[in-house]
C-alpha atoms as a PDB file:
ATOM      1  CA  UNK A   1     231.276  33.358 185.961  1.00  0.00           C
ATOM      2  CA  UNK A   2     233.615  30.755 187.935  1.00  0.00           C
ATOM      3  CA  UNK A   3     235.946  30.362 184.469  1.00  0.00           C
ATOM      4  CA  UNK A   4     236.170  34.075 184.728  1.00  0.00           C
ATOM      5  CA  UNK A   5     237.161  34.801 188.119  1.00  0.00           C
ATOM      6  CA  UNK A   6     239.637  31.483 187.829  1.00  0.00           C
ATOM      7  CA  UNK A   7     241.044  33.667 184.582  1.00  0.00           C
ATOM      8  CA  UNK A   8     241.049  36.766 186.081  1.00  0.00           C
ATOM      9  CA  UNK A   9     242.588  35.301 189.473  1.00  0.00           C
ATOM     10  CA  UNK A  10     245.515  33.436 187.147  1.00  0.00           C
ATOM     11  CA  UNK A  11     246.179  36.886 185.489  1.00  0.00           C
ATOM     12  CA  UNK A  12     246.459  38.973 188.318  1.00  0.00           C
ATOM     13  CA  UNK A  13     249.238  36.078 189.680  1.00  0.00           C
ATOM     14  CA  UNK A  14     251.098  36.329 186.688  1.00  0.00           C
ATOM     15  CA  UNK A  15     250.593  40.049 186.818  1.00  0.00           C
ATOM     16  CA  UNK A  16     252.255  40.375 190.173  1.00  0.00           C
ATOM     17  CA  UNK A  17     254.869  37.370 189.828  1.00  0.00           C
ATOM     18  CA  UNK A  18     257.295  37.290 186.650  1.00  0.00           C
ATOM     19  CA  UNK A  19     258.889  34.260 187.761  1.00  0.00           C
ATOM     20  CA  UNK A  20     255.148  32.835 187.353  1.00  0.00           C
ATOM     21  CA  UNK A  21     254.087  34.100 184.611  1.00  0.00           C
ATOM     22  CA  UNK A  22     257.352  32.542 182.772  1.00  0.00           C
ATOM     23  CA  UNK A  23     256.793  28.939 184.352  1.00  0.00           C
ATOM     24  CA  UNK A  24     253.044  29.196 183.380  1.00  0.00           C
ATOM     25  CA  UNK A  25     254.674  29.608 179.569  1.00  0.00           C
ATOM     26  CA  UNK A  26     257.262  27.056 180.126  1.00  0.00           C
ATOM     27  CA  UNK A  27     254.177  24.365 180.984  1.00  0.00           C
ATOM     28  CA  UNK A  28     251.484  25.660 178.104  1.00  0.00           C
ATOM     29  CA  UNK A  29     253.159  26.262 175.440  1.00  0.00           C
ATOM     30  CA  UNK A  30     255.659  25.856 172.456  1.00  0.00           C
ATOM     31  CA  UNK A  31     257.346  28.882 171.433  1.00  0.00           C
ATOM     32  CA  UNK A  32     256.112  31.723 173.352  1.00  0.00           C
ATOM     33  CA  UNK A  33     258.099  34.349 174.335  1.00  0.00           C
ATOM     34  CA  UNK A  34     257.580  37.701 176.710  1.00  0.00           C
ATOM     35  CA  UNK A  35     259.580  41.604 175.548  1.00  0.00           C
ATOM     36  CA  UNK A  36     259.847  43.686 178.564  1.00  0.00           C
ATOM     37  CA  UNK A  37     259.602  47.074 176.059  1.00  0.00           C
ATOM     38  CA  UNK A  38     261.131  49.253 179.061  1.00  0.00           C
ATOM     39  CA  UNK A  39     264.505  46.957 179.842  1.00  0.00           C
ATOM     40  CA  UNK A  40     264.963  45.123 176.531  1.00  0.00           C
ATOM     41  CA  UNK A  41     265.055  41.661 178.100  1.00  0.00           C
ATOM     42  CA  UNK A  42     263.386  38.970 176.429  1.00  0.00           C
ATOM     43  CA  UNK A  43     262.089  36.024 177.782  1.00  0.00           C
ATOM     44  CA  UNK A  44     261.683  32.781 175.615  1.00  0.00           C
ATOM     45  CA  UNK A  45     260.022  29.628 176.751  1.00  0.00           C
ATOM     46  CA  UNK A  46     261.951  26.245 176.721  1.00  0.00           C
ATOM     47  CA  UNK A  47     259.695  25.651 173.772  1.00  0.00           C
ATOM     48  CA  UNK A  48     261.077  28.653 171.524  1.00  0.00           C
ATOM     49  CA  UNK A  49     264.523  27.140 171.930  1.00  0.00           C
ATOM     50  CA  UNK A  50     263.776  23.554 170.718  1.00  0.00           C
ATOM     51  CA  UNK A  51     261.648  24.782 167.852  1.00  0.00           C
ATOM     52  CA  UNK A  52     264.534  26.657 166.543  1.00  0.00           C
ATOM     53  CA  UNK A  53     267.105  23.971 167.817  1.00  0.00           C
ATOM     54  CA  UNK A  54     268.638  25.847 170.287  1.00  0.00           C
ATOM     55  CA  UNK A  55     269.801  24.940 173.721  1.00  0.00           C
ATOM     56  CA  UNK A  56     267.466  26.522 176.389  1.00  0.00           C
ATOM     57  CA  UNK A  57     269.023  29.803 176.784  1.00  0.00           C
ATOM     58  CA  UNK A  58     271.650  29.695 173.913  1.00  0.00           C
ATOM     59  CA  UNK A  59     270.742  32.678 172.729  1.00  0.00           C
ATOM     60  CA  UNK A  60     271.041  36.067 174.129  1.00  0.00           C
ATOM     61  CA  UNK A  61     267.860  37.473 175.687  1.00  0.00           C
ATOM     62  CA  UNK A  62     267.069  40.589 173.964  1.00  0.00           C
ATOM     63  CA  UNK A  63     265.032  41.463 170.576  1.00  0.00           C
ATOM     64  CA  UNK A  64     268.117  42.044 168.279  1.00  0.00           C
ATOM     65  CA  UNK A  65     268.128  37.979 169.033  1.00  0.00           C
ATOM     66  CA  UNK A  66     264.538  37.770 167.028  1.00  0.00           C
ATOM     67  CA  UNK A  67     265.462  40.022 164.301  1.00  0.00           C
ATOM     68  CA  UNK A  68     268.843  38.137 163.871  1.00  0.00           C
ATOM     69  CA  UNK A  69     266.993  34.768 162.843  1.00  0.00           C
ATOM     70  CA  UNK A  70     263.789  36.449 161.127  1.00  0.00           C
ATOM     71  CA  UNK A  71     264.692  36.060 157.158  1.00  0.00           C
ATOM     72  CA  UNK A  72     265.938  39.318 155.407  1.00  0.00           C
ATOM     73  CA  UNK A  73     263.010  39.480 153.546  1.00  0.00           C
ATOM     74  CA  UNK A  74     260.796  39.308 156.077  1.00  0.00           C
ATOM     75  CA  UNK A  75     261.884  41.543 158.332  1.00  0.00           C
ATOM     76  CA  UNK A  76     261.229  45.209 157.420  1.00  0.00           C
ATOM     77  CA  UNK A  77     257.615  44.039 156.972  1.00  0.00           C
ATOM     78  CA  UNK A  78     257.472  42.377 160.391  1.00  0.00           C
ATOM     79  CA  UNK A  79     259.031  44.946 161.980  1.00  0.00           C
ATOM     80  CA  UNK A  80     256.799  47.747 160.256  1.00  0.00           C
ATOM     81  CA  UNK A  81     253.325  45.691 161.842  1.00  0.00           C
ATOM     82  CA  UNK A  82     255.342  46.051 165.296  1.00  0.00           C
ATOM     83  CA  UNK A  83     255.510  49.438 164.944  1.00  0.00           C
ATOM     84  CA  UNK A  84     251.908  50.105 164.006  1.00  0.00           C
ATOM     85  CA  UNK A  85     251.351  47.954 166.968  1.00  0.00           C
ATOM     86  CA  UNK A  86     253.243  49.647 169.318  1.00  0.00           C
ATOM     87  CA  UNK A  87     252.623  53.418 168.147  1.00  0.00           C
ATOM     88  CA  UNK A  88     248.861  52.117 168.346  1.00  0.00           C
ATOM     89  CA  UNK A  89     248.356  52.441 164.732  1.00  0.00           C
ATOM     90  CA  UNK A  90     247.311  49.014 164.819  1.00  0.00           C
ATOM     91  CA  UNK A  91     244.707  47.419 168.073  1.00  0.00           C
ATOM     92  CA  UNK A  92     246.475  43.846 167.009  1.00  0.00           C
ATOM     93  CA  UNK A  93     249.678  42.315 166.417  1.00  0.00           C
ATOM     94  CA  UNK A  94     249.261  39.625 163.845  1.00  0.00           C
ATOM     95  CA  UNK A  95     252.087  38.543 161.373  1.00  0.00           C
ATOM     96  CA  UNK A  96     253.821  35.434 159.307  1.00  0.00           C
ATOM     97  CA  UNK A  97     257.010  35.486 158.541  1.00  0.00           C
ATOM     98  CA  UNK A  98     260.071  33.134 158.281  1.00  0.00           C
ATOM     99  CA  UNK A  99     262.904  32.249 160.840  1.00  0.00           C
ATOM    100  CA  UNK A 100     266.311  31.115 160.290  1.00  0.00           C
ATOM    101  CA  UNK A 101     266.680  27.979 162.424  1.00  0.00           C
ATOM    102  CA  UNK A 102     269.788  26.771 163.774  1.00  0.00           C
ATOM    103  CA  UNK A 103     270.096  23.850 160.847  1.00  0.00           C
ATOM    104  CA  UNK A 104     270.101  26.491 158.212  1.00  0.00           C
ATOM    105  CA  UNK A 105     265.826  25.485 157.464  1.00  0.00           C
ATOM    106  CA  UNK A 106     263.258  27.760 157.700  1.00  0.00           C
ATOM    107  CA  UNK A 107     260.197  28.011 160.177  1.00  0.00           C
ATOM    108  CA  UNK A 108     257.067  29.876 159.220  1.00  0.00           C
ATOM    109  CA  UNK A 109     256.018  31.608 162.178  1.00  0.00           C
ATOM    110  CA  UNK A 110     252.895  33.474 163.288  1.00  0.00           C
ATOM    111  CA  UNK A 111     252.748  36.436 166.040  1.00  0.00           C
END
């Protein structure tokens, strides 16, 4: 019960804090990144950046960014599970699928 309250008392920070919730992902995690559906502004963790060799915040912060380095042929299928996802035709949001890095190779990524 004490692991869930800690949870629950982390989540509710983040929750009511942005700025936390993006320096939580900036110390967890590699590659983690947060859509705010209603504005358009995405947030990507120092750790998205370097896996994609980027400089922190080279790139511009909205989802056309993701679609612009997910491969071609990847991308009307990745972009079809979002939209199951979003229009709750789907309860999860799981995909692989290749990005463009900024060296021309290819990561295989999984949301």
């Amino acid at each position: 019960m004490e692991d869930y309250e800690r949870n629950a008392s982390l989540v509710s920070l983040m929750k009511s804090n942005g700025e936390a919730i993006h320096a939580v992902l900036d110390i967890i995690s590699d590659g983690l990144w947060d859509w705010n559906a209603n504005t358009g502004f995405v947030y990507r963790s120092s750790g998205w950046y370097e896996m994609f060799g980027y400089s922190l915040h080279g790139l511009r912060n909205t989802v056309h960014t993701w679609e612009s380095v997910i491969h071609p042929d990847d991308l009307e299928r990745v972009m079809a599970h979002l939209d199951d996802y979003i229009h709750e035709r789907s309860s999860s949001y799981q995909v692989q699928y290749r990005c463009r890095c900024r060296n021309g190779m290819l990561a295989l990524i999984e949301n």
